[in-house]
PDB file of N, CA and C in Angstrom:
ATOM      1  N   UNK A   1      31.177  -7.213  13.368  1.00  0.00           N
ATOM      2  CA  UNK A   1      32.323  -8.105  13.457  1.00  0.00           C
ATOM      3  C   UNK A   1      32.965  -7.907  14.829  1.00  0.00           C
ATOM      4  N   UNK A   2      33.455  -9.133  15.257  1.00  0.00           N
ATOM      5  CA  UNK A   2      34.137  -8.817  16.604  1.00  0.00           C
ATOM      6  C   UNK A   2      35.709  -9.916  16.539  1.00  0.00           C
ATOM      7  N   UNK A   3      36.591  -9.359  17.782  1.00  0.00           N
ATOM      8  CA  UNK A   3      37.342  -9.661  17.641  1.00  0.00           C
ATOM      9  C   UNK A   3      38.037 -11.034  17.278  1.00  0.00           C
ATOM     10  N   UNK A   4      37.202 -12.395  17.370  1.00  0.00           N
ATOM     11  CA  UNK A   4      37.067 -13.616  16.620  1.00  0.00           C
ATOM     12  C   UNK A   4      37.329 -14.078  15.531  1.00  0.00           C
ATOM     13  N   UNK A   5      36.105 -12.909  15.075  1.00  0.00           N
ATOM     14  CA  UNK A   5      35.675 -12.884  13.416  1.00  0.00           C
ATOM     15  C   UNK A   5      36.705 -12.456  12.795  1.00  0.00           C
ATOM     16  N   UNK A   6      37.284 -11.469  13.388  1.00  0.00           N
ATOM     17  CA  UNK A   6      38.499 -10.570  12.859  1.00  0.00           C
ATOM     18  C   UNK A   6      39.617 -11.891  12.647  1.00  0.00           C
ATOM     19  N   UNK A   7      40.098 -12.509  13.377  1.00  0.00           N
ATOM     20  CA  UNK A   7      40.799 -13.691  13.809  1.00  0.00           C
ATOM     21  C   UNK A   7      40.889 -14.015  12.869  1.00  0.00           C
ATOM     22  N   UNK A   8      39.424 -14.744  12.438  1.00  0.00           N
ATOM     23  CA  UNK A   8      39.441 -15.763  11.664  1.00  0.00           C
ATOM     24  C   UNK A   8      39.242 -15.697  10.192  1.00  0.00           C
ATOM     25  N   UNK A   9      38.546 -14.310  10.021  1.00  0.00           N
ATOM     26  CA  UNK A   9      38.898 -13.778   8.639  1.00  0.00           C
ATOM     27  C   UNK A   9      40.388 -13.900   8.419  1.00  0.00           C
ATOM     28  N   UNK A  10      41.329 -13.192   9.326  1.00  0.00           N
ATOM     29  CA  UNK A  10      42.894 -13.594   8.906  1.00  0.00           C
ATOM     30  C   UNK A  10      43.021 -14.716   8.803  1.00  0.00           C
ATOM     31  N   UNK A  11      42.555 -15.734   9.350  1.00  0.00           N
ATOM     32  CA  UNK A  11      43.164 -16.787   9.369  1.00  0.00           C
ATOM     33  C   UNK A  11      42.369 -17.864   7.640  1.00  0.00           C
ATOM     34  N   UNK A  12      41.672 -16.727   7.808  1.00  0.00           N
ATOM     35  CA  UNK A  12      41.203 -17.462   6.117  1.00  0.00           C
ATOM     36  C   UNK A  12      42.194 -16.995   5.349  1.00  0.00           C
ATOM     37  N   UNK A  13      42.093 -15.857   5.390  1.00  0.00           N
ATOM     38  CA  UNK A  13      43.090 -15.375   3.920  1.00  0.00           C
ATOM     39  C   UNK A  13      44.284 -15.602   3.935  1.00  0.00           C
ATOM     40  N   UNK A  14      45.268 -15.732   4.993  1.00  0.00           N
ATOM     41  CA  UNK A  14      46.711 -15.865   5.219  1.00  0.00           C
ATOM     42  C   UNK A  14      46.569 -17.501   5.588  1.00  0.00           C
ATOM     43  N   UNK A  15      46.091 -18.096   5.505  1.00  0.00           N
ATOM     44  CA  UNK A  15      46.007 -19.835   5.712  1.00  0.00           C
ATOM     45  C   UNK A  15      47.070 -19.812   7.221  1.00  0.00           C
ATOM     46  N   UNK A  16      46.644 -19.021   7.967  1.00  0.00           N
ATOM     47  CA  UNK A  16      47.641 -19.690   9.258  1.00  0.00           C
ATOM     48  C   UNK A  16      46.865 -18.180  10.382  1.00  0.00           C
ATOM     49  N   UNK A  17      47.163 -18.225  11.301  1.00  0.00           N
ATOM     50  CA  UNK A  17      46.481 -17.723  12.614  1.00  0.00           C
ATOM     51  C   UNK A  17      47.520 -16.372  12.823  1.00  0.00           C
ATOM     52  N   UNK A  18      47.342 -15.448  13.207  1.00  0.00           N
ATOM     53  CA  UNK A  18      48.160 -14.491  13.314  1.00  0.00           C
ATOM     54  C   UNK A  18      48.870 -14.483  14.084  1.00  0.00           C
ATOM     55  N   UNK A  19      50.311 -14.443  14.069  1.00  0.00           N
ATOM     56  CA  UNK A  19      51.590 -14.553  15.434  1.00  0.00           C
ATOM     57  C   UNK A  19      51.694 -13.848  16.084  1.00  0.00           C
ATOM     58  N   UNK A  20      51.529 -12.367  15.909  1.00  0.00           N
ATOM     59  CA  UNK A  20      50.898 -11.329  17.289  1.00  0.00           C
ATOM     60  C   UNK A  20      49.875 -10.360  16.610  1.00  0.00           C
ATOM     61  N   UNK A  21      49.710 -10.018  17.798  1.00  0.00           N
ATOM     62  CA  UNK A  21      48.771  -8.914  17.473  1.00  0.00           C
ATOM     63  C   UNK A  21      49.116  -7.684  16.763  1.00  0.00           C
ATOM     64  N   UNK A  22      50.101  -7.691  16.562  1.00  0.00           N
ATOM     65  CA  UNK A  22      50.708  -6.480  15.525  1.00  0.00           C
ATOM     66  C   UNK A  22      50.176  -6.567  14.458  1.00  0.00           C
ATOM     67  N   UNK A  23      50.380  -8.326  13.859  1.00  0.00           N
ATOM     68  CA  UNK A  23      49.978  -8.660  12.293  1.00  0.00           C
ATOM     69  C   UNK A  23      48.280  -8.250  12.535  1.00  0.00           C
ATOM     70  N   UNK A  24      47.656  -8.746  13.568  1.00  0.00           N
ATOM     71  CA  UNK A  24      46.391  -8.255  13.617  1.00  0.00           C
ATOM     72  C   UNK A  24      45.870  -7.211  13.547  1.00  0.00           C
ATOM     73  N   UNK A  25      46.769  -6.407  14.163  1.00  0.00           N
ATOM     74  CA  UNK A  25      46.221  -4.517  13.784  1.00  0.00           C
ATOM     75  C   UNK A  25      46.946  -4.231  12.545  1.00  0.00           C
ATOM     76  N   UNK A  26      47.732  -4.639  11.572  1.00  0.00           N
ATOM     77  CA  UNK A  26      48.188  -4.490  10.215  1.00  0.00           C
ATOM     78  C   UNK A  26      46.759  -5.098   9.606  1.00  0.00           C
ATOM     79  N   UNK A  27      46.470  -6.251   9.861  1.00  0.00           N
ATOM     80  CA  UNK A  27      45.670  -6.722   8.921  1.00  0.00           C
ATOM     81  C   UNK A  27      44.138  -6.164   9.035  1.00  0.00           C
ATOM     82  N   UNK A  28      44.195  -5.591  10.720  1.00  0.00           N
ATOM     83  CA  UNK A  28      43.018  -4.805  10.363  1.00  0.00           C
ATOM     84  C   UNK A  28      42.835  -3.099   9.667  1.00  0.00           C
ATOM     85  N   UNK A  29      43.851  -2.633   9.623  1.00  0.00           N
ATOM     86  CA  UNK A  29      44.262  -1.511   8.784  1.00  0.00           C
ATOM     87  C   UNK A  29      44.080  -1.685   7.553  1.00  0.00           C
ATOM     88  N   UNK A  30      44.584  -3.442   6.922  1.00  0.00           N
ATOM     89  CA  UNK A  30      43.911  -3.756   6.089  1.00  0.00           C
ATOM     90  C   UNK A  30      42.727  -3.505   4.904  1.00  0.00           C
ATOM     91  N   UNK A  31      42.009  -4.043   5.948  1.00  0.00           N
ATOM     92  CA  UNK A  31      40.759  -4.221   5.497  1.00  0.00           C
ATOM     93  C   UNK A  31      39.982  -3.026   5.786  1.00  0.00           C
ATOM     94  N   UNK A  32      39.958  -2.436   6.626  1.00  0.00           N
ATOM     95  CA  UNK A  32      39.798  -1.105   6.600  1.00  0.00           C
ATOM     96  C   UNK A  32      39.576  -0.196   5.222  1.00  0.00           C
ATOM     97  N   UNK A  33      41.341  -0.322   4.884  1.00  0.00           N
ATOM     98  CA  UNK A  33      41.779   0.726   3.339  1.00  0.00           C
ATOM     99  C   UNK A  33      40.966  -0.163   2.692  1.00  0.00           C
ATOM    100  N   UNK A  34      40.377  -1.898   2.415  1.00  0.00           N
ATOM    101  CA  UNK A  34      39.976  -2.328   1.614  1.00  0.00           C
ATOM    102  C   UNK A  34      37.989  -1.935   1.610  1.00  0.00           C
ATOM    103  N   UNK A  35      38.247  -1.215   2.454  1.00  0.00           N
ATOM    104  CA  UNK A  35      36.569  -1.092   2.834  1.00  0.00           C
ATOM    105  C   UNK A  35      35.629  -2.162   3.218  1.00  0.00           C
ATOM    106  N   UNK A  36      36.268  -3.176   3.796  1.00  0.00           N
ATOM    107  CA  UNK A  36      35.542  -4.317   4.304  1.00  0.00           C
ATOM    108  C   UNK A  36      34.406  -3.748   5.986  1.00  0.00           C
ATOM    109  N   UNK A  37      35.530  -2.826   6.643  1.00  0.00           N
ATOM    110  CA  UNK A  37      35.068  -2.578   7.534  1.00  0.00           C
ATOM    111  C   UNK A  37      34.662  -0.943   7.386  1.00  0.00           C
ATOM    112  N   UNK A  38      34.197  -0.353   8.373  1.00  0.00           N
ATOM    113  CA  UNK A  38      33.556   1.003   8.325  1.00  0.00           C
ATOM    114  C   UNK A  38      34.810   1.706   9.829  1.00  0.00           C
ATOM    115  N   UNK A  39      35.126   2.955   9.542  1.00  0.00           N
ATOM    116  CA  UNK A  39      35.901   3.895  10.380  1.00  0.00           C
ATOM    117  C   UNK A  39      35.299   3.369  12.182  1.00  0.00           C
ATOM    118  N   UNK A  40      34.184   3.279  12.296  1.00  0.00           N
ATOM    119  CA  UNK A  40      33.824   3.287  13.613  1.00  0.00           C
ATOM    120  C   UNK A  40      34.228   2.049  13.943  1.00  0.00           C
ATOM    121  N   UNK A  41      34.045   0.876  13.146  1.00  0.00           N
ATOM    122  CA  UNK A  41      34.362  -0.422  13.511  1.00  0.00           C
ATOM    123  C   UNK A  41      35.626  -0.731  13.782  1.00  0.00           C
ATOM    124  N   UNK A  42      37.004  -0.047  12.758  1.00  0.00           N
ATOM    125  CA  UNK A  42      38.299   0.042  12.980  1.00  0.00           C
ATOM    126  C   UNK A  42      38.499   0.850  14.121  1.00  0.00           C
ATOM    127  N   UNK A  43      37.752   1.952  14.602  1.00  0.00           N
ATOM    128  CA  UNK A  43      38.644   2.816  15.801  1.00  0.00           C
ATOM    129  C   UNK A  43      37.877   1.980  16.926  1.00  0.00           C
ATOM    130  N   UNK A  44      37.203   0.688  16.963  1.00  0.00           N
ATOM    131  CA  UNK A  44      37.112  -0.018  18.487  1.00  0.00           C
ATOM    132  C   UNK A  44      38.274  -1.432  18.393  1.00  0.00           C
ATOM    133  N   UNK A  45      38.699  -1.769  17.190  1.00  0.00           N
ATOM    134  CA  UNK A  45      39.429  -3.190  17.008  1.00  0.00           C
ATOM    135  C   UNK A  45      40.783  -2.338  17.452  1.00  0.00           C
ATOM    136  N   UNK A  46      41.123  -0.904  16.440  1.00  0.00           N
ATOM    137  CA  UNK A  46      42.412  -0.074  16.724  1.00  0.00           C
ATOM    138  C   UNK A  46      42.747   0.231  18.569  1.00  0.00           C
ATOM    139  N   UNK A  47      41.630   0.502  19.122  1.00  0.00           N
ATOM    140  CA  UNK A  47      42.006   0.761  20.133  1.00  0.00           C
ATOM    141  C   UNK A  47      42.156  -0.403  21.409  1.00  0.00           C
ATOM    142  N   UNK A  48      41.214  -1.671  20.994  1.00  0.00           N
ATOM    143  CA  UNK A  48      41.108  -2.407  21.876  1.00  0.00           C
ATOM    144  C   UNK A  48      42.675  -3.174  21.533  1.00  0.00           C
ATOM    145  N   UNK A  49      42.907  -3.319  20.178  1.00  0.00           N
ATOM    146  CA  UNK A  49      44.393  -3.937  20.053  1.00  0.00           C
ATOM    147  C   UNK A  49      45.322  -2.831  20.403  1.00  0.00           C
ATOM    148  N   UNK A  50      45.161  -1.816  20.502  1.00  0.00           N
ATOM    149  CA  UNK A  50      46.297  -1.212  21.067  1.00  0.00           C
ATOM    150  C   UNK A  50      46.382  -1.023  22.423  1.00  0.00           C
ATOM    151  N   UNK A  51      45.359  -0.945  23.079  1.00  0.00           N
ATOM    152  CA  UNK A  51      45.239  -0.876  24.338  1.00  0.00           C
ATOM    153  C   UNK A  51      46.337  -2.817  25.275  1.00  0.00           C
ATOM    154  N   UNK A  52      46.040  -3.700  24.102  1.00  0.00           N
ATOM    155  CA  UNK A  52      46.484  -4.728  24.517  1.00  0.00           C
ATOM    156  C   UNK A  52      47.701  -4.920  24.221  1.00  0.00           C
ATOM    157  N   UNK A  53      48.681  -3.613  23.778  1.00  0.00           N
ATOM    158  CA  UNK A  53      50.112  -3.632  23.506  1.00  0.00           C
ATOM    159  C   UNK A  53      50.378  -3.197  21.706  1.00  0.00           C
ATOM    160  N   UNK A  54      49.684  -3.659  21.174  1.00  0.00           N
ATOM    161  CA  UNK A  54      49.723  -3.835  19.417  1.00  0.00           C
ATOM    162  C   UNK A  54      50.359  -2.495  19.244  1.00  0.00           C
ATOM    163  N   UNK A  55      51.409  -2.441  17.972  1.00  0.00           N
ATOM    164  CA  UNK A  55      52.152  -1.651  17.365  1.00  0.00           C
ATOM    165  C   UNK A  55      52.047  -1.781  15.958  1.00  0.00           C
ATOM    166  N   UNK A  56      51.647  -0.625  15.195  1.00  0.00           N
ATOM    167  CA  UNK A  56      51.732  -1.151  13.887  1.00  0.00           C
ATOM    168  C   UNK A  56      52.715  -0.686  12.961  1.00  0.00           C
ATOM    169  N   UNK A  57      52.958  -1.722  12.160  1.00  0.00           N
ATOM    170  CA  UNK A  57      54.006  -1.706  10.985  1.00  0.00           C
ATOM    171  C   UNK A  57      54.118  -0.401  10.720  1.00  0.00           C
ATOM    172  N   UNK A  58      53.489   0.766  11.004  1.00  0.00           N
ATOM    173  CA  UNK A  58      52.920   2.129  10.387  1.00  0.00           C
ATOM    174  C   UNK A  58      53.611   3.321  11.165  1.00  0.00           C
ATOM    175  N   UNK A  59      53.946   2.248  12.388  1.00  0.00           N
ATOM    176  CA  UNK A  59      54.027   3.477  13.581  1.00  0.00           C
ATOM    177  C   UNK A  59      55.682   3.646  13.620  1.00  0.00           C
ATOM    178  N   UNK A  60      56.207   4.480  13.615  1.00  0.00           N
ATOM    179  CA  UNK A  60      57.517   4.470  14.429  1.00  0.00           C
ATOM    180  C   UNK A  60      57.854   4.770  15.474  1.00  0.00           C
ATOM    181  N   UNK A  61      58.904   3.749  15.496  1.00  0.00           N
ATOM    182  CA  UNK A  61      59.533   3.696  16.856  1.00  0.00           C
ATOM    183  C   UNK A  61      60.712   4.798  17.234  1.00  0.00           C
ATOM    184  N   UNK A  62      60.946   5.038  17.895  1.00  0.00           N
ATOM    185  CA  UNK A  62      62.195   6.104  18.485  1.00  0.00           C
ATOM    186  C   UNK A  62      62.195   5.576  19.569  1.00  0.00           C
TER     187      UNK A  62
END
């Protein structure tokens, strides 16, 4: 799966396109816990979305 696919899987299940990339690294955390994807596949989507700013619902801020 690549970052597209990822896209557009959200955009199947949530009937609308993701508004940032935050919801995108939530929703790939997702699927992850849902076992859709495998650990190695999440730590290149985790890092390439974080590398592009992404914060997740998970993380706190200070």
């Amino acid at each position: 799966m690549d970052l597209k696919n990822l896209i557009s899987l959200y955009t199947y299940e949530r009937n609308h396109e993701p508004n940032s990339i935050d919801q995108l690294l939530d929703f790939c955390q997702q699927i992850y816990i849902r076992g859709e994807i495998d650990i190695y596949q999440y730590r290149i989507f985790f890092q390439h979305l974080h590398n592009d700013g992404a914060i997740s619902c998970h993380e706190q801020i200070t």
